[in-house]
N, C-alpha and C. Protein backbone atom coordinates (compact mmCIF):
# COMPACT_ATOMS: atom_id res chain seq x y z
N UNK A 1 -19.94 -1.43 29.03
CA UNK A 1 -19.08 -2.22 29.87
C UNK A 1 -18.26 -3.14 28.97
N UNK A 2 -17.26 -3.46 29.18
CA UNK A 2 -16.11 -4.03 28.31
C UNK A 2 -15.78 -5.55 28.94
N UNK A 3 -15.78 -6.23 28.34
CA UNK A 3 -15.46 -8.12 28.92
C UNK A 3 -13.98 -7.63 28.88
N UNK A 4 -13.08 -8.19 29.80
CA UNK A 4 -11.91 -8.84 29.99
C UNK A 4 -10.99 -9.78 29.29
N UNK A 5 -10.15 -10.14 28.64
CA UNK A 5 -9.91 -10.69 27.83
C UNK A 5 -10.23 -11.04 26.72
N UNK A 6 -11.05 -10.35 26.19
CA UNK A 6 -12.37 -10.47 24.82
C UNK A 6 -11.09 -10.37 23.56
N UNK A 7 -11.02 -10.62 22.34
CA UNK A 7 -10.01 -10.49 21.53
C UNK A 7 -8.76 -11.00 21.68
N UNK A 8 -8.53 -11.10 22.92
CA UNK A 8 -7.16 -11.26 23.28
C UNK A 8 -6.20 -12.67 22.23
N UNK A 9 -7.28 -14.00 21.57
CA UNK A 9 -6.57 -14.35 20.55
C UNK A 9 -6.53 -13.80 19.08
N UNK A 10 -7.31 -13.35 18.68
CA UNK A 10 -7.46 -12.30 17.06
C UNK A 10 -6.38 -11.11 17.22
N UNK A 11 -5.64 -10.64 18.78
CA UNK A 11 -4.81 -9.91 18.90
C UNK A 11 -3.83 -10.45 18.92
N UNK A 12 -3.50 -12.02 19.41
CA UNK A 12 -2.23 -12.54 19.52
C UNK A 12 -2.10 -12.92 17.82
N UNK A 13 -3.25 -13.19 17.63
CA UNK A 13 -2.50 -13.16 16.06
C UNK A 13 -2.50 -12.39 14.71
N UNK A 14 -3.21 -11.35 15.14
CA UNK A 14 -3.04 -10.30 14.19
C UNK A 14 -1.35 -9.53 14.28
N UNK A 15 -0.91 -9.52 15.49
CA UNK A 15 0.63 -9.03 16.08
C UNK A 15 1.47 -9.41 15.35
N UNK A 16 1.42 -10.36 14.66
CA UNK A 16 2.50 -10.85 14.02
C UNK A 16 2.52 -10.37 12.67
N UNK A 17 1.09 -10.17 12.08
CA UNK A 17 1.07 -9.54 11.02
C UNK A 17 1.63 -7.55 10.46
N UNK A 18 2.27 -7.33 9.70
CA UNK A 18 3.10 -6.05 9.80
C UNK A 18 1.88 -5.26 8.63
N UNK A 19 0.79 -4.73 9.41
CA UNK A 19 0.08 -4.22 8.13
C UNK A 19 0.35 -2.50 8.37
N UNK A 20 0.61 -1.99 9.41
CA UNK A 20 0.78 -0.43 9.87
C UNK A 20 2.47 -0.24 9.64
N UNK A 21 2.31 0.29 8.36
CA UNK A 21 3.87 0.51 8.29
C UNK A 21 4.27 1.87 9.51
N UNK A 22 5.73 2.21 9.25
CA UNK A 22 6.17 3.21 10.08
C UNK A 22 7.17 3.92 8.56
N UNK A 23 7.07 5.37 8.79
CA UNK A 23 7.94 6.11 7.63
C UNK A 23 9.06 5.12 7.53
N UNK A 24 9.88 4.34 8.40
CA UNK A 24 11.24 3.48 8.15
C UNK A 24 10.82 2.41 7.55
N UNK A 25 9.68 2.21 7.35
CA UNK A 25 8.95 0.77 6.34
C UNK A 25 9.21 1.86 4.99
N UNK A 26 9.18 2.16 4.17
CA UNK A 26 9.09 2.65 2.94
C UNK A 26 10.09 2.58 2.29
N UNK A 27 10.30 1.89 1.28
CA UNK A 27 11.71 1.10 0.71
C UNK A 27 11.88 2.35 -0.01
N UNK A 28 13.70 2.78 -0.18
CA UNK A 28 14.18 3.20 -0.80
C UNK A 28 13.61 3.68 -2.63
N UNK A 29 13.49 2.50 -2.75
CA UNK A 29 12.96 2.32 -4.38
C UNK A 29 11.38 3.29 -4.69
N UNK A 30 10.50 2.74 -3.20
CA UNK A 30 9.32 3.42 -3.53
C UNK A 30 9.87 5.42 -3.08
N UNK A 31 10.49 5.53 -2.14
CA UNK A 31 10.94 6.97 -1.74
C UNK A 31 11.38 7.85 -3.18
N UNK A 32 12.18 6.96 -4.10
CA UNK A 32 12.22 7.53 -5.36
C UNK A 32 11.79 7.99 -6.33
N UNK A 33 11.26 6.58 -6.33
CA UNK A 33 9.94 6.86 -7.80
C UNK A 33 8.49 7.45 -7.69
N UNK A 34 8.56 7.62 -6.10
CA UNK A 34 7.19 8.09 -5.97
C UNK A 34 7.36 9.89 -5.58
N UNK A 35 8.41 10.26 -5.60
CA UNK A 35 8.60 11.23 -5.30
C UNK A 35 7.86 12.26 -6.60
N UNK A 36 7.30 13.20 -5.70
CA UNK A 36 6.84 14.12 -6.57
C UNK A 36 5.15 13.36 -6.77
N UNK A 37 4.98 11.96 -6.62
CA UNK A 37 3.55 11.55 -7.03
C UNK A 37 3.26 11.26 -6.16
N UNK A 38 3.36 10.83 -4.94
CA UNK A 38 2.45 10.81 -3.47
C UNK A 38 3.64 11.80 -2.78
N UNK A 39 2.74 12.16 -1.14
CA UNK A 39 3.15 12.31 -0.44
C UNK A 39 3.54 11.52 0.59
N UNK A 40 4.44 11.62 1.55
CA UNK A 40 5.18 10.25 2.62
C UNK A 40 3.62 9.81 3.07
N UNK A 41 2.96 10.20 3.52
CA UNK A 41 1.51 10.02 4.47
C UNK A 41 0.87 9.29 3.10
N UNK A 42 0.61 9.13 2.22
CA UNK A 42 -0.05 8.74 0.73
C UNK A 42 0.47 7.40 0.57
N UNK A 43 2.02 7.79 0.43
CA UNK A 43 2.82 6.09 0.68
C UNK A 43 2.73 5.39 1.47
N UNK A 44 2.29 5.36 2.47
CA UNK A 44 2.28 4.33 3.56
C UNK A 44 0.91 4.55 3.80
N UNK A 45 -0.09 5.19 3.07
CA UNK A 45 -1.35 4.55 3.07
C UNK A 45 -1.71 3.49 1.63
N UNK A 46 -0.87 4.25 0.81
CA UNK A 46 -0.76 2.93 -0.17
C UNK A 46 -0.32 1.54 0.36
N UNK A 47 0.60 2.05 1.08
CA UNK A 47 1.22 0.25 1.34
C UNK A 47 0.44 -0.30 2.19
N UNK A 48 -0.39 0.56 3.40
CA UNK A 48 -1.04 -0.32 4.16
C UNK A 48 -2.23 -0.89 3.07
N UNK A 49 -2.79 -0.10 2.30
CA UNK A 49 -4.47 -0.70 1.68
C UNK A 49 -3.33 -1.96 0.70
N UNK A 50 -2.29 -2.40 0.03
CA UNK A 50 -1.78 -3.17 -0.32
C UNK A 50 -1.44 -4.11 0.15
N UNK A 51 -1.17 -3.80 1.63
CA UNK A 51 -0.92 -5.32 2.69
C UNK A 51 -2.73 -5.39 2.99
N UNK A 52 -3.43 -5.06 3.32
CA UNK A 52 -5.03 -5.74 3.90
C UNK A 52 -5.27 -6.26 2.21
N UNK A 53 -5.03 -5.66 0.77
CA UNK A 53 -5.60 -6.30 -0.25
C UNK A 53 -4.78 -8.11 -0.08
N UNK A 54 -3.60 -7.79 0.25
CA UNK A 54 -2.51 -8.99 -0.07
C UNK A 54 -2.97 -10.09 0.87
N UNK A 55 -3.38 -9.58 2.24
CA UNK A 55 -4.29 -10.54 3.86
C UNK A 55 -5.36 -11.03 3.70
N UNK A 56 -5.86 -10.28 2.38
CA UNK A 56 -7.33 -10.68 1.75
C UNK A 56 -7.53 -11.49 0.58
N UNK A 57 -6.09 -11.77 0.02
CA UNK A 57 -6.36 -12.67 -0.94
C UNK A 57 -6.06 -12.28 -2.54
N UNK A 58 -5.94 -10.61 -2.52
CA UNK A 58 -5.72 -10.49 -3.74
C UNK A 58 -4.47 -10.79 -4.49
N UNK A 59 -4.14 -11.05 -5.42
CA UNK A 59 -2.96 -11.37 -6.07
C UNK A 59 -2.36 -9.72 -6.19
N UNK A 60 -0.73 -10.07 -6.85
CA UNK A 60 0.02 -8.75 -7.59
C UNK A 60 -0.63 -8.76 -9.27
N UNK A 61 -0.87 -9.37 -9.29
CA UNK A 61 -1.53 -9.41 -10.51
C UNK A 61 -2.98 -8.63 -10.60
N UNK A 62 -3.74 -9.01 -9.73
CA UNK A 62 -4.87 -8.39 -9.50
C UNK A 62 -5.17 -6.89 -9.18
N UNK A 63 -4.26 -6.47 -8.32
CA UNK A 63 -3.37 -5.25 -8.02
C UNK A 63 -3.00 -4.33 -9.23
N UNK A 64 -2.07 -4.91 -10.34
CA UNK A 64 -1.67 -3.93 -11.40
C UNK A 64 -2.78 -3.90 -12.30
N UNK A 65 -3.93 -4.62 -11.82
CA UNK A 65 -4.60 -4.25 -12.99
C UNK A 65 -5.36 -3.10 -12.47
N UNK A 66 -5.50 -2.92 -11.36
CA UNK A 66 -6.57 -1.48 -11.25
C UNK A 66 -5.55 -0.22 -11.14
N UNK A 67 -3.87 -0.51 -11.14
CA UNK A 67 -2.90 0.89 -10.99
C UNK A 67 -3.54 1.66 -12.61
N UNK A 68 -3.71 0.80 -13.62
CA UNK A 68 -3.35 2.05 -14.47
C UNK A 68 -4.76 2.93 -14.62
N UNK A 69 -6.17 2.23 -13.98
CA UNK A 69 -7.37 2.58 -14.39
C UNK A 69 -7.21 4.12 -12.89
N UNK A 70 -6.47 3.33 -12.03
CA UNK A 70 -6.41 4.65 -10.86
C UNK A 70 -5.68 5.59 -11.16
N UNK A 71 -4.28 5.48 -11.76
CA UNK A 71 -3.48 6.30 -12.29
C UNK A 71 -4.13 7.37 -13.24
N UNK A 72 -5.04 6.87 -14.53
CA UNK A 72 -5.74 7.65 -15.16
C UNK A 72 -6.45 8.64 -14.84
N UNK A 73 -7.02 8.45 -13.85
CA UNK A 73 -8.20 9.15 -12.84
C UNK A 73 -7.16 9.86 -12.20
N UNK A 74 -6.03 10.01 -11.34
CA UNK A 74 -5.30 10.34 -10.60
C UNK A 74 -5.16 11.89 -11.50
N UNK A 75 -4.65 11.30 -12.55
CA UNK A 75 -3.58 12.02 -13.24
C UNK A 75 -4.69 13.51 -13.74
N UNK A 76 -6.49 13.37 -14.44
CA UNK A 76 -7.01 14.18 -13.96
C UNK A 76 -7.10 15.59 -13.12
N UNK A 77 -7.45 14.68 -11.49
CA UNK A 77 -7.28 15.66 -10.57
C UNK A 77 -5.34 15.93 -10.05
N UNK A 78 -4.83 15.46 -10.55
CA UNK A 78 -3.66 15.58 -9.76
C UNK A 78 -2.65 16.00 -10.56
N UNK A 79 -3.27 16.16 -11.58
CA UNK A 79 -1.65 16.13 -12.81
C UNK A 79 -0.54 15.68 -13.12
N UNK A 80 -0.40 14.55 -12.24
CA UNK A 80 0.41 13.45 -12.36
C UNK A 80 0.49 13.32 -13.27
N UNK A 81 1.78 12.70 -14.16
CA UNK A 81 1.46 11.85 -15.57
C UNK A 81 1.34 10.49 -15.29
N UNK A 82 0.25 9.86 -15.77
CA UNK A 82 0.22 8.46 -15.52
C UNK A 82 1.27 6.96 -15.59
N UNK A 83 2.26 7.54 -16.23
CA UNK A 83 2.97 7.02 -16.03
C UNK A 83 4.45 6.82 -15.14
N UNK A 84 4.28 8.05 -14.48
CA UNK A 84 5.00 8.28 -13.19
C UNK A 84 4.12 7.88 -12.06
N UNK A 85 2.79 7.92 -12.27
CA UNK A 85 1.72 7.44 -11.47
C UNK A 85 1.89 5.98 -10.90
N UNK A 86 1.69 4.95 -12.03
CA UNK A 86 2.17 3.53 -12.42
C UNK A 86 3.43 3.35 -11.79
N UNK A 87 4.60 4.08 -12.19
CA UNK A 87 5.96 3.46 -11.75
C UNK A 87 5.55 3.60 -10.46
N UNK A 88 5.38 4.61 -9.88
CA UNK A 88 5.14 4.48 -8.41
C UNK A 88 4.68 3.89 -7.85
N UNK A 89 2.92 3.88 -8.37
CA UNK A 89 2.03 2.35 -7.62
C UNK A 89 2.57 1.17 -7.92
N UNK A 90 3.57 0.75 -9.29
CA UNK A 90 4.25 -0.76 -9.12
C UNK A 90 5.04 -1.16 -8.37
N UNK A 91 6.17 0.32 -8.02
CA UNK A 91 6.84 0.03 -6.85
C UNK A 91 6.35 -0.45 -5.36
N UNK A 92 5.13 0.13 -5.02
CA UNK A 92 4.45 0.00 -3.91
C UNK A 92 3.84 -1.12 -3.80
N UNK A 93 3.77 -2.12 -5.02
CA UNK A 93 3.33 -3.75 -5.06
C UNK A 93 4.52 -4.36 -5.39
N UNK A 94 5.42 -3.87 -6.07
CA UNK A 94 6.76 -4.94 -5.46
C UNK A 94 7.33 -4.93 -4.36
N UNK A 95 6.97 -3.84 -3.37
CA UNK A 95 7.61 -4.03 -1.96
C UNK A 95 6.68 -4.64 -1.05
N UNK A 96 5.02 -4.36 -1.28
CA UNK A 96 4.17 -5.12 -0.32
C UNK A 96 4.44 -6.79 -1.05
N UNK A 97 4.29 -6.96 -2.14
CA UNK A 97 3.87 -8.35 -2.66
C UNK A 97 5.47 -9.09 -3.11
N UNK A 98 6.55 -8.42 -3.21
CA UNK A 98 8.05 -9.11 -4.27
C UNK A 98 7.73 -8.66 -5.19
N UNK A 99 9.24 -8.65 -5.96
CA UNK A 99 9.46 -8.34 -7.27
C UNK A 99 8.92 -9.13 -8.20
């Protein structure tokens, strides 16, 4: 059985927060550089786990430090080169966090 109005303020104010991007959230810049290293569905799960890290406190700083240890690993299974890896995940923290 479900209460009635239960959440209804953690919803008025989570609403304001933009953590579920939409494909038209994905900046130009990241559509570029990530091309070929995620897929559209990949990018906008990057950006969402980058907005809940950013709601949670983590810095951009804190952020680039685990791109290149993930990139490494990436590049492994994915054959990415890690450094197309990187440009991409930095792009995806200068658009959740600023340049």
């Amino acid at each position: 059985m479900f209460a009635t109005g239960c959440g209804t303020e953690l919803e008025s104010a989570l609403s304001s927060i933009p953590i579920l991007p939409s494909s038209a959230d994905i900046s130009a810049e990241v559509l570029y550089t990530c091309d070929g290293v995620l897929t559209e569905a990949q990018m906008l799960s990057s950006i969402v786990t980058a907005r809940i890290d950013r709601a949670n406190g983590y810095t951009k700083s804190e952020e680039e430090l685990n791109v290149l240890t993930n990139c490494t690993i990436d590049a492994v299974f994915t054959g990415v080169a890690v450094d197309h890896c990187t440009a991409c995940k930095y792009a995806i923290l200068d658009q959740v966090f600023g340049e």
